[in-house]
PDB file of N, CA and C in Angstrom:
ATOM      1  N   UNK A   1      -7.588  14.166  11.286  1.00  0.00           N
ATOM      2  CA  UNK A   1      -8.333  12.998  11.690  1.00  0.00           C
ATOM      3  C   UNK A   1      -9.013  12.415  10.448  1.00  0.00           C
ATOM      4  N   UNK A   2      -8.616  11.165  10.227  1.00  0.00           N
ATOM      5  CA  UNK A   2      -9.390  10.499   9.210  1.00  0.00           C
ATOM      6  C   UNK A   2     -10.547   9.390   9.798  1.00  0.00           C
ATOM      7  N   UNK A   3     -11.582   9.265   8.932  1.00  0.00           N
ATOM      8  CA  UNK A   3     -12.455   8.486   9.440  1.00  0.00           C
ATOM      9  C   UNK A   3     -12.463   8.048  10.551  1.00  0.00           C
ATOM     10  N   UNK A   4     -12.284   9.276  11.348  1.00  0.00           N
ATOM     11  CA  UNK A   4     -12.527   8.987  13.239  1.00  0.00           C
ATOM     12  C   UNK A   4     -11.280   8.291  13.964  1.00  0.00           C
ATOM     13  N   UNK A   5     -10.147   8.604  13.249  1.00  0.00           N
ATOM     14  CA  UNK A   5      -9.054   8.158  13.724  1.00  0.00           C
ATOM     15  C   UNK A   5      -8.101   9.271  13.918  1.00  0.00           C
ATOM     16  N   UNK A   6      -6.958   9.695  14.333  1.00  0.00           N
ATOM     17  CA  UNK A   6      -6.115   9.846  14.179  1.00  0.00           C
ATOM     18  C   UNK A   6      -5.309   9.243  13.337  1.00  0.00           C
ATOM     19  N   UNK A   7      -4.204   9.365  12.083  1.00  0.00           N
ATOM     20  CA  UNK A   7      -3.450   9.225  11.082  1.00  0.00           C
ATOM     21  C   UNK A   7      -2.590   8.170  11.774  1.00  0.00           C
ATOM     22  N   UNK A   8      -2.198   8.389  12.908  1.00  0.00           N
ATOM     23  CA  UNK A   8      -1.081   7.072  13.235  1.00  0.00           C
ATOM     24  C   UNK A   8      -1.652   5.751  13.589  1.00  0.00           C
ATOM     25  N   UNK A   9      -2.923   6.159  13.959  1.00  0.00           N
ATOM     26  CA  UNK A   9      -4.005   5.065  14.692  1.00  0.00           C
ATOM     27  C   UNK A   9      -4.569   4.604  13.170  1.00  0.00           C
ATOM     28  N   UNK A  10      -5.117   5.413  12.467  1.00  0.00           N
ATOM     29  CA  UNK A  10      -5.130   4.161  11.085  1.00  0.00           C
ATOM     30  C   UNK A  10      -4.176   3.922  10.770  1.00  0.00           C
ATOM     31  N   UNK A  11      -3.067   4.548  10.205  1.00  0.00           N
ATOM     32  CA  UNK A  11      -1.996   3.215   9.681  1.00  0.00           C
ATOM     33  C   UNK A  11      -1.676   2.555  10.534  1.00  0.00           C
ATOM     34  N   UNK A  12      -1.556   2.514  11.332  1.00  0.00           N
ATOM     35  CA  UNK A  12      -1.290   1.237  12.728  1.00  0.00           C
ATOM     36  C   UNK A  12      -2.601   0.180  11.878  1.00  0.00           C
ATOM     37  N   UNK A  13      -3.433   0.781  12.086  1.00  0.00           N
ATOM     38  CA  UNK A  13      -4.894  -0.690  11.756  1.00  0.00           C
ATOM     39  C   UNK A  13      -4.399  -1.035  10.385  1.00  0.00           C
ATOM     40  N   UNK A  14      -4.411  -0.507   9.532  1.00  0.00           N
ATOM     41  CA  UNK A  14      -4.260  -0.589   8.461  1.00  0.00           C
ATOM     42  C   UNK A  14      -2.706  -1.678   7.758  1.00  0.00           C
ATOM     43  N   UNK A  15      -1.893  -1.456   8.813  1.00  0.00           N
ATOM     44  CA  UNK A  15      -0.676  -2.308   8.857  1.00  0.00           C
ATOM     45  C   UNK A  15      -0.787  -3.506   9.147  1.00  0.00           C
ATOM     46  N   UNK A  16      -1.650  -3.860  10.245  1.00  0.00           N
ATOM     47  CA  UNK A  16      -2.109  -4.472  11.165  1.00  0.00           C
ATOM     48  C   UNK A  16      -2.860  -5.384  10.359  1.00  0.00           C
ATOM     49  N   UNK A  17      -3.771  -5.013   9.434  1.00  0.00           N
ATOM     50  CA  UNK A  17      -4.954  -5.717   8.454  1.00  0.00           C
ATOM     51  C   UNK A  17      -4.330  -6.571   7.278  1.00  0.00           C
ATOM     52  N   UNK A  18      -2.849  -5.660   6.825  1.00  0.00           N
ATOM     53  CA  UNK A  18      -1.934  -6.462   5.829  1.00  0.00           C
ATOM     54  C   UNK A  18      -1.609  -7.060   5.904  1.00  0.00           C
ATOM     55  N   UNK A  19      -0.718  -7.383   7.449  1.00  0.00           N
ATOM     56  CA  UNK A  19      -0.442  -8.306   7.993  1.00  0.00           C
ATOM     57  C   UNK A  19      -1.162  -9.463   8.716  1.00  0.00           C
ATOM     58  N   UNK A  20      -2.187  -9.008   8.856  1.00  0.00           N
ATOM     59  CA  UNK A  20      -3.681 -10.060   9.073  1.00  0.00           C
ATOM     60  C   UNK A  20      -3.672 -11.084   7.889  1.00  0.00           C
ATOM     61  N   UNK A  21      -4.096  -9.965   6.656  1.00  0.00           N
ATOM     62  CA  UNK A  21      -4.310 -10.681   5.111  1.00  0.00           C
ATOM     63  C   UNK A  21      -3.668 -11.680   4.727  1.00  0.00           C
ATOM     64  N   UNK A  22      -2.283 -10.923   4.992  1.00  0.00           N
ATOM     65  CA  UNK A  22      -1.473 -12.067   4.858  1.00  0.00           C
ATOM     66  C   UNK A  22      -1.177 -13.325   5.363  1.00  0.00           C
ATOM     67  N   UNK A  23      -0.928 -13.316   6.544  1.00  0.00           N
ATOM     68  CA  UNK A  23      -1.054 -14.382   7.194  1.00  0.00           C
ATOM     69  C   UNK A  23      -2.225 -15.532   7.319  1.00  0.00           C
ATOM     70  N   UNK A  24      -3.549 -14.804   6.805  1.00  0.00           N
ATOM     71  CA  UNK A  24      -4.460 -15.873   6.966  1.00  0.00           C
ATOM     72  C   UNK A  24      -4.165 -16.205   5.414  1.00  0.00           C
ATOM     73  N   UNK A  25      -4.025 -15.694   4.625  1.00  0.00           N
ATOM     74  CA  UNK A  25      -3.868 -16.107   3.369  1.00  0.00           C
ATOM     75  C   UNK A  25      -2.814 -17.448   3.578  1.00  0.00           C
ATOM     76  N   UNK A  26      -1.537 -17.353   3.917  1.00  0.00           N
ATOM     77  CA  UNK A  26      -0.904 -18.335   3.454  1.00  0.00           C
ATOM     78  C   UNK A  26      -1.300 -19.294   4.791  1.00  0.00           C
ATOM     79  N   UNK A  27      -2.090 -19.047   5.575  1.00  0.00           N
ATOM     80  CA  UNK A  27      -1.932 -20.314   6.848  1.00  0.00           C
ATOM     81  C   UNK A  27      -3.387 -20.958   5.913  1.00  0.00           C
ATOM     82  N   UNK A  28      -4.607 -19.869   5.181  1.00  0.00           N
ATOM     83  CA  UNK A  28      -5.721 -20.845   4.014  1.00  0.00           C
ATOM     84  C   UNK A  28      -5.470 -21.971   2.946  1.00  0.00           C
ATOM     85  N   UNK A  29      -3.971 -20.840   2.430  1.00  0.00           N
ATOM     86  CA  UNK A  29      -3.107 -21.848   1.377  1.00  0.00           C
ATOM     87  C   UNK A  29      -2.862 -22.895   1.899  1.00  0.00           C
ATOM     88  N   UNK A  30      -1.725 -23.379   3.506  1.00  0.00           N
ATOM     89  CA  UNK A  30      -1.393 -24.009   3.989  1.00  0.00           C
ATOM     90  C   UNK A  30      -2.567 -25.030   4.554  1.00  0.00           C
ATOM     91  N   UNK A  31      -3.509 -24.830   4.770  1.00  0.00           N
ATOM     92  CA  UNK A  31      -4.782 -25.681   4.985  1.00  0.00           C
ATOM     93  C   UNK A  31      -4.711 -26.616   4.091  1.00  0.00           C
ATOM     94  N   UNK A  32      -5.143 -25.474   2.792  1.00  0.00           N
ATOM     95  CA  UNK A  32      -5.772 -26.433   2.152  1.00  0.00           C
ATOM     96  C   UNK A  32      -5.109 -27.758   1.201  1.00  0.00           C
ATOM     97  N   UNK A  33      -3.548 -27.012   1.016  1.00  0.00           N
ATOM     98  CA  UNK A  33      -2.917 -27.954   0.453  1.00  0.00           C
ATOM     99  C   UNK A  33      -2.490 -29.127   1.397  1.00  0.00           C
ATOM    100  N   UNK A  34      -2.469 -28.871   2.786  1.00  0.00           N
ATOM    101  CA  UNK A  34      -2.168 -30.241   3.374  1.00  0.00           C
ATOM    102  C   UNK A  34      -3.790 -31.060   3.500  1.00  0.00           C
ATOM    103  N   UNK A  35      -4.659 -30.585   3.220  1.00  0.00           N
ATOM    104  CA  UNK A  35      -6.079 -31.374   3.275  1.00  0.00           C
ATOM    105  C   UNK A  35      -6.276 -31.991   1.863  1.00  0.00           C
ATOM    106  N   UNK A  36      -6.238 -31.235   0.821  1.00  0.00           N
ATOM    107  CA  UNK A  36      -6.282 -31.772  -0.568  1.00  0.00           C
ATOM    108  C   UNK A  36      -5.239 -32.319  -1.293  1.00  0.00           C
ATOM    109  N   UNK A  37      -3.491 -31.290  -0.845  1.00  0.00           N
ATOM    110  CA  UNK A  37      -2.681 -31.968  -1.119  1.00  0.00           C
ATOM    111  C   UNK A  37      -2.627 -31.378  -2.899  1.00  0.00           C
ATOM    112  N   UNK A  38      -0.816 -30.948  -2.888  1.00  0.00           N
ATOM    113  CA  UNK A  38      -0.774 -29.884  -4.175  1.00  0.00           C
ATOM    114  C   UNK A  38      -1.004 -30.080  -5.347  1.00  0.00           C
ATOM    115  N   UNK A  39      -0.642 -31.773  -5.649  1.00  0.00           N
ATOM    116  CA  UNK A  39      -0.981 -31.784  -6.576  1.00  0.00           C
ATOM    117  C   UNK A  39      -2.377 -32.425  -7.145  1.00  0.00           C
ATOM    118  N   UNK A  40      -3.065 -32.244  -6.707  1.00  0.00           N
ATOM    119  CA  UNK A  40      -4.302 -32.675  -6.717  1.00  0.00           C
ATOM    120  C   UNK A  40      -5.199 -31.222  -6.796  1.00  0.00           C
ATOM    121  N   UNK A  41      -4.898 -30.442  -5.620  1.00  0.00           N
ATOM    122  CA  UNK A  41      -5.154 -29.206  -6.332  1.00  0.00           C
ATOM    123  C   UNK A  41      -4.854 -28.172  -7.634  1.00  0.00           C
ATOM    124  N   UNK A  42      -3.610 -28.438  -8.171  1.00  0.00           N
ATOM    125  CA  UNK A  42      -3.192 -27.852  -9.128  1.00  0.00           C
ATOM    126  C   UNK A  42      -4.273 -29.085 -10.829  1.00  0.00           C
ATOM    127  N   UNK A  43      -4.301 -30.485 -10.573  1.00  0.00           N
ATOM    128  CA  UNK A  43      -5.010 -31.143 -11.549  1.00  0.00           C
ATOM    129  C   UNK A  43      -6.642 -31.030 -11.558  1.00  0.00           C
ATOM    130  N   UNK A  44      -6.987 -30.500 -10.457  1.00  0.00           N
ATOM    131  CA  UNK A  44      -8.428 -30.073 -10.348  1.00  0.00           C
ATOM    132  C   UNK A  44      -9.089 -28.697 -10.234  1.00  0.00           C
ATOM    133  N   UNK A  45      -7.915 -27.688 -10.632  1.00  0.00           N
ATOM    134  CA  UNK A  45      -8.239 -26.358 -10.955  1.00  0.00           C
ATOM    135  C   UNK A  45      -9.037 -26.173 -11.975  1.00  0.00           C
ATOM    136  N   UNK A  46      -9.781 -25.087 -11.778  1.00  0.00           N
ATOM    137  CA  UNK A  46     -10.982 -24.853 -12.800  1.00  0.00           C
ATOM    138  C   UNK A  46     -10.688 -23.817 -13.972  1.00  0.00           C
ATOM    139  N   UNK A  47     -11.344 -23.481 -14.754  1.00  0.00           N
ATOM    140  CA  UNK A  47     -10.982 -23.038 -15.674  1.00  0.00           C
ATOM    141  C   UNK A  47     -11.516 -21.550 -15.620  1.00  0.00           C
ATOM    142  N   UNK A  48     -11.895 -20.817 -14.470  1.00  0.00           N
ATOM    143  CA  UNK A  48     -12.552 -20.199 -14.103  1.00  0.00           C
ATOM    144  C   UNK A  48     -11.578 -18.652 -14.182  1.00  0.00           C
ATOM    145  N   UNK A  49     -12.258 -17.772 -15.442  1.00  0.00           N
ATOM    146  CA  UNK A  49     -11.505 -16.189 -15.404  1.00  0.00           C
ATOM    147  C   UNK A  49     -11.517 -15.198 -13.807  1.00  0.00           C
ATOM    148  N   UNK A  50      -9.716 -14.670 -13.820  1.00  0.00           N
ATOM    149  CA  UNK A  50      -9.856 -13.689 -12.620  1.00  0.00           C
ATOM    150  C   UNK A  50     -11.000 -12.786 -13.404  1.00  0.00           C
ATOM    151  N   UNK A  51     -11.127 -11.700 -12.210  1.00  0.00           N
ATOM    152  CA  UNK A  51     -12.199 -10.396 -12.644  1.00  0.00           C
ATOM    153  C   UNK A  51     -11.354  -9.425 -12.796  1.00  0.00           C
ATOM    154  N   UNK A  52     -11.498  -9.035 -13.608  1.00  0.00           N
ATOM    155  CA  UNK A  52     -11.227  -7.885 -15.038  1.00  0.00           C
ATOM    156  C   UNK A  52     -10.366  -6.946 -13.650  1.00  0.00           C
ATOM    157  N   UNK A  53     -10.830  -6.621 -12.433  1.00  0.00           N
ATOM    158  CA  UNK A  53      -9.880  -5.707 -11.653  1.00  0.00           C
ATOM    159  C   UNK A  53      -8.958  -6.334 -10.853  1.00  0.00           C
ATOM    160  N   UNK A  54      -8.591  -7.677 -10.931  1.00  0.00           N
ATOM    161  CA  UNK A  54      -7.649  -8.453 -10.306  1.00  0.00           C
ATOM    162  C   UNK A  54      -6.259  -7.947 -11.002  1.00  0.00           C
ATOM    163  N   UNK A  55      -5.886  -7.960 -11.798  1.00  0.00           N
ATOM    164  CA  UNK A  55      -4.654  -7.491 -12.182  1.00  0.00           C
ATOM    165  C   UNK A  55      -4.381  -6.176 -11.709  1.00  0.00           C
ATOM    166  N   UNK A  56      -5.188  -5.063 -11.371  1.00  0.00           N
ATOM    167  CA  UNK A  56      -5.085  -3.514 -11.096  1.00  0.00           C
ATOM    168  C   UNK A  56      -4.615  -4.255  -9.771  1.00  0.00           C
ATOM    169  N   UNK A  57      -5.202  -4.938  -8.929  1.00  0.00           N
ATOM    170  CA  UNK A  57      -4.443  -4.671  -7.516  1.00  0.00           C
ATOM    171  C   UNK A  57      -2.842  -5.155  -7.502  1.00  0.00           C
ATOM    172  N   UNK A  58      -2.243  -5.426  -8.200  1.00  0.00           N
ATOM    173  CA  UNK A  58      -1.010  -5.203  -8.325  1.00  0.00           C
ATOM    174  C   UNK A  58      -0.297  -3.870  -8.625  1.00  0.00           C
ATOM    175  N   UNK A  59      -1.185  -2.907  -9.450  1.00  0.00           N
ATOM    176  CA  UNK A  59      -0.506  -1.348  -8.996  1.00  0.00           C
ATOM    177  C   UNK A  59      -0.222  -0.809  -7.872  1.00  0.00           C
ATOM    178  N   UNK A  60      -0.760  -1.369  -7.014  1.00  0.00           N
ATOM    179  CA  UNK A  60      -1.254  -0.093  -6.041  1.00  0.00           C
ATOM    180  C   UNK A  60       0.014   0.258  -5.376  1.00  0.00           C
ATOM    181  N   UNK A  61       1.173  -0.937  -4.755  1.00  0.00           N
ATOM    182  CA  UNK A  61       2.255  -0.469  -4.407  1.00  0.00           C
ATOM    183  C   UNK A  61       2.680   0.158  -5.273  1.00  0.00           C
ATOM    184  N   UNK A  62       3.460  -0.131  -6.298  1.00  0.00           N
ATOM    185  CA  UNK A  62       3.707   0.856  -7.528  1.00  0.00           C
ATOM    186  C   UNK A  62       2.958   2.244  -7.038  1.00  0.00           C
ATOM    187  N   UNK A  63       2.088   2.681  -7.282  1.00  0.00           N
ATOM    188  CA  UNK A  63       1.546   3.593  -7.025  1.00  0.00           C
ATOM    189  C   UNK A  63       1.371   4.258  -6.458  1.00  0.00           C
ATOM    190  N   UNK A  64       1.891   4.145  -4.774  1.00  0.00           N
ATOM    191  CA  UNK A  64       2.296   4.316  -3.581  1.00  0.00           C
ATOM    192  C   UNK A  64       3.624   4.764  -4.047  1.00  0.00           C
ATOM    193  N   UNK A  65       4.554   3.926  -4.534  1.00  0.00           N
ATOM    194  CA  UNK A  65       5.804   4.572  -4.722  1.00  0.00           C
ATOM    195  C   UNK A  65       6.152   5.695  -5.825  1.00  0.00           C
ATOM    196  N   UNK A  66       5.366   5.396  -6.775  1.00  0.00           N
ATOM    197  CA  UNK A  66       5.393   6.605  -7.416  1.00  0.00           C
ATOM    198  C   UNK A  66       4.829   8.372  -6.833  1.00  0.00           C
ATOM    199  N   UNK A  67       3.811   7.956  -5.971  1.00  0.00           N
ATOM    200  CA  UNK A  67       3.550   8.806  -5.017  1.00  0.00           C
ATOM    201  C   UNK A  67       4.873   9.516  -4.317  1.00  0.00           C
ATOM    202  N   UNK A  68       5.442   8.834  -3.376  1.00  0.00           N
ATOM    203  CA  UNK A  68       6.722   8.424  -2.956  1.00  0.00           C
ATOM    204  C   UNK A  68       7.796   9.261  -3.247  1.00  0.00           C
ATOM    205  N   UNK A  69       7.979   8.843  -4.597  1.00  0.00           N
ATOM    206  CA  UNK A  69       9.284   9.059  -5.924  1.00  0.00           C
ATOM    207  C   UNK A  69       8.939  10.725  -5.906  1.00  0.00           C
ATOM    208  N   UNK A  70       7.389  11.332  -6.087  1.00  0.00           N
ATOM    209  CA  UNK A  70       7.247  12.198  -6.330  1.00  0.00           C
ATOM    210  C   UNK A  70       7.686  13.617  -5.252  1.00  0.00           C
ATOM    211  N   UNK A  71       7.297  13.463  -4.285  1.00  0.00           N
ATOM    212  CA  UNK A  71       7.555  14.194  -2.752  1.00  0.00           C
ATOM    213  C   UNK A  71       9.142  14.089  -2.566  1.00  0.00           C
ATOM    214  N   UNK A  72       9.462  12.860  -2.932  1.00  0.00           N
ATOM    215  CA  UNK A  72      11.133  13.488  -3.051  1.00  0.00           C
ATOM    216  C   UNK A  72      11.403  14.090  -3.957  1.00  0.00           C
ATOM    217  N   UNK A  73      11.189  14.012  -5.468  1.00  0.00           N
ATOM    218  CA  UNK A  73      11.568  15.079  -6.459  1.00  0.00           C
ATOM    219  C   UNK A  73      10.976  16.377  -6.005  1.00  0.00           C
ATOM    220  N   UNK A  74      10.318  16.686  -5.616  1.00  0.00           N
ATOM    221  CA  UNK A  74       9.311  17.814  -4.534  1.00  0.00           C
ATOM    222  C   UNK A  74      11.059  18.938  -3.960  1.00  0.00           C
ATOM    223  N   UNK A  75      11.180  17.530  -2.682  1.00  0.00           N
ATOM    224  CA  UNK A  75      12.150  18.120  -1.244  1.00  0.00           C
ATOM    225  C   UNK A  75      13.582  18.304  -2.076  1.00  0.00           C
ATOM    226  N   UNK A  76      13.755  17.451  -3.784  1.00  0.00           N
ATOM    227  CA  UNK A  76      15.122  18.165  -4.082  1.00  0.00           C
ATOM    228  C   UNK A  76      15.549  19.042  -4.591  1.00  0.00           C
ATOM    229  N   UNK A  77      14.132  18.794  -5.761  1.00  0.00           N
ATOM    230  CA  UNK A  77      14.420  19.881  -6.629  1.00  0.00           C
ATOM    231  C   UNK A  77      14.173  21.632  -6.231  1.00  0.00           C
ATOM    232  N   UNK A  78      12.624  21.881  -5.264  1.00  0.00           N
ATOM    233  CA  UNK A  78      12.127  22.785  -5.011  1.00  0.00           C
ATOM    234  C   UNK A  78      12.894  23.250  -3.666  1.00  0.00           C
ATOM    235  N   UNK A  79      13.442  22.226  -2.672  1.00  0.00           N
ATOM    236  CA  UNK A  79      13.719  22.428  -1.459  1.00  0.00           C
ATOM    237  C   UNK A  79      14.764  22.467  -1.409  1.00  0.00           C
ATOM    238  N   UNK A  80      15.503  21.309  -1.600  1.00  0.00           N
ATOM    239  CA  UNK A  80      17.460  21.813  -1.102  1.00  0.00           C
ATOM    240  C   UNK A  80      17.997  22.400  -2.530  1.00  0.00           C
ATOM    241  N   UNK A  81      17.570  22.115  -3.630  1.00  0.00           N
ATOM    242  CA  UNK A  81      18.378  22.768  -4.674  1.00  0.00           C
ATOM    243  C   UNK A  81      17.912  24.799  -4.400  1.00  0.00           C
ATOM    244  N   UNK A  82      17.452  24.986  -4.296  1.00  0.00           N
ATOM    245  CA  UNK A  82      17.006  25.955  -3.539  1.00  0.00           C
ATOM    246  C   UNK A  82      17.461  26.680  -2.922  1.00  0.00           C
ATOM    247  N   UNK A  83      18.177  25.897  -1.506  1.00  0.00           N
ATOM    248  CA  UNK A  83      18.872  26.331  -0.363  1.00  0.00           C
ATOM    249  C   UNK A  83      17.766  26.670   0.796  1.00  0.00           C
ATOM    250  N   UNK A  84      16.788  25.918   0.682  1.00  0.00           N
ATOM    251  CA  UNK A  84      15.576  25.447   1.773  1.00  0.00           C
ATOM    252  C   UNK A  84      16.212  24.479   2.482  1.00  0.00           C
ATOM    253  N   UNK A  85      15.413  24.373   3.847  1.00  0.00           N
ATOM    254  CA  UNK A  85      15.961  23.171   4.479  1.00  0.00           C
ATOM    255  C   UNK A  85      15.005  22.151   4.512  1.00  0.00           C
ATOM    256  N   UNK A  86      15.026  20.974   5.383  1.00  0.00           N
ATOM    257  CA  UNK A  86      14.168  20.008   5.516  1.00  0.00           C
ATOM    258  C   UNK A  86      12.752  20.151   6.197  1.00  0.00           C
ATOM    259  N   UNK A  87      13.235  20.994   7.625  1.00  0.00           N
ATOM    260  CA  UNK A  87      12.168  21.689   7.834  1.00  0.00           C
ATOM    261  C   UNK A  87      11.082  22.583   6.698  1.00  0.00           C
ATOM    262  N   UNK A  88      11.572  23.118   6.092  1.00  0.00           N
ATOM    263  CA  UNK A  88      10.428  23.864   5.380  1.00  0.00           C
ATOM    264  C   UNK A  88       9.905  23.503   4.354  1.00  0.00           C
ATOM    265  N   UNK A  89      10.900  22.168   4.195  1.00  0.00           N
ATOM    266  CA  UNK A  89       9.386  21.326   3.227  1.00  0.00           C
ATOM    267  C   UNK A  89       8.698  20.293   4.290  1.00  0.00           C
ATOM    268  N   UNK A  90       8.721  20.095   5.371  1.00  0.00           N
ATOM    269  CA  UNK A  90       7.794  19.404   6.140  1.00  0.00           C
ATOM    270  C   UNK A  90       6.766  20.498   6.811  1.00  0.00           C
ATOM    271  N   UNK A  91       7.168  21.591   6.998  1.00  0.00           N
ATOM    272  CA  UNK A  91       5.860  22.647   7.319  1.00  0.00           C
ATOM    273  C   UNK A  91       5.006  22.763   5.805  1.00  0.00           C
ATOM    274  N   UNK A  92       5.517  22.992   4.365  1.00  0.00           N
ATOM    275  CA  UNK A  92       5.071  22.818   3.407  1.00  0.00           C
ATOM    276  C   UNK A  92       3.883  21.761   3.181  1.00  0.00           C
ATOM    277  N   UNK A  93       4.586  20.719   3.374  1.00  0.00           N
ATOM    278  CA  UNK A  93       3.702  19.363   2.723  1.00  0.00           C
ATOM    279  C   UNK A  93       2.472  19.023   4.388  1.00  0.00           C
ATOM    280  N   UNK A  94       2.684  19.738   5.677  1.00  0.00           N
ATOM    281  CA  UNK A  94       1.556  20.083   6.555  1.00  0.00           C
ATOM    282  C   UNK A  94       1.013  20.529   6.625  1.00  0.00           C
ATOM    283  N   UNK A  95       1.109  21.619   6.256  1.00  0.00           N
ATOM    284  CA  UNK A  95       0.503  22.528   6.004  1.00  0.00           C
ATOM    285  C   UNK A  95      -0.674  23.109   5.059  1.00  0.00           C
ATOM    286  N   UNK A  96      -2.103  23.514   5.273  1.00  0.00           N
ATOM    287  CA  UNK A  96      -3.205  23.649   4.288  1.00  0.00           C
ATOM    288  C   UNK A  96      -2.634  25.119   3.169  1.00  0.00           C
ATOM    289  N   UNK A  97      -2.527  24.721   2.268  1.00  0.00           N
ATOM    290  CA  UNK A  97      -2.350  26.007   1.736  1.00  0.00           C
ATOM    291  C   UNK A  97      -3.728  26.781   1.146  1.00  0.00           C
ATOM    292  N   UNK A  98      -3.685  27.662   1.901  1.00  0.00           N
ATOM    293  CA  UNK A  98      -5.038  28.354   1.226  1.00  0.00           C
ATOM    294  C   UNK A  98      -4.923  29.414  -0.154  1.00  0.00           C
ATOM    295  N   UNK A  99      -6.249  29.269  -0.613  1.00  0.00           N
ATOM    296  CA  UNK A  99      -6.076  30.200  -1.734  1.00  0.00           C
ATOM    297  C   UNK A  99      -6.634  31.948  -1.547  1.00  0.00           C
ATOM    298  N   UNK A 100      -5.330  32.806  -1.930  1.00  0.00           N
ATOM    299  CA  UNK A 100      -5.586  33.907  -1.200  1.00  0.00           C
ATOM    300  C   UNK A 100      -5.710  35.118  -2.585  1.00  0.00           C
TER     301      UNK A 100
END
């Protein structure tokens, strides 16, 4: 349970919020360029710097997939090269491993 959820019940919200983001994003875009009109917005842009962590939020997928990339090098190298099956790297990666 994460922050009072169940794991499927947040990524459900959490999917849910991206797809929120998104959509109000381009229906804001879509506002505003039919109210101001594009090119009028693009000649009256300001000269105004993103913030120094605007470029990082472009990792984060990346980062997710490298996550990703990793859990499969995990299930090939450690698990089927091995002669493990699929199952026992999904009890693996569920599993708390304690220190004994």
């Amino acid at each position: 349970m994460v922050a009072g959820f169940f794991e499927q019940e947040l990524i459900a919200y959490l999917t849910l919020g991206l797809i929120m983001n998104f959509l109000f994003s381009m229906f804001f875009g879509y506002y505003l360029s039919k109210n101001i009109g594009m090119e009028e917005m693009i000649r009256s842009k300001g000269d105004k710097p993103q913030p120094w962590w605007m470029p990082l939020t472009l990792l984060v997928p990346y980062l997710k997939m490298l996550i990703t990339l990793y859990r499969v090098a995990v299930l090939q190298i450690y698990f089927l090269d091995q002669g493990r099956s699929h199952k026992e790297y999904w009890v693996y990666m569920t599993t708390e491993q304690s220190e004994a």
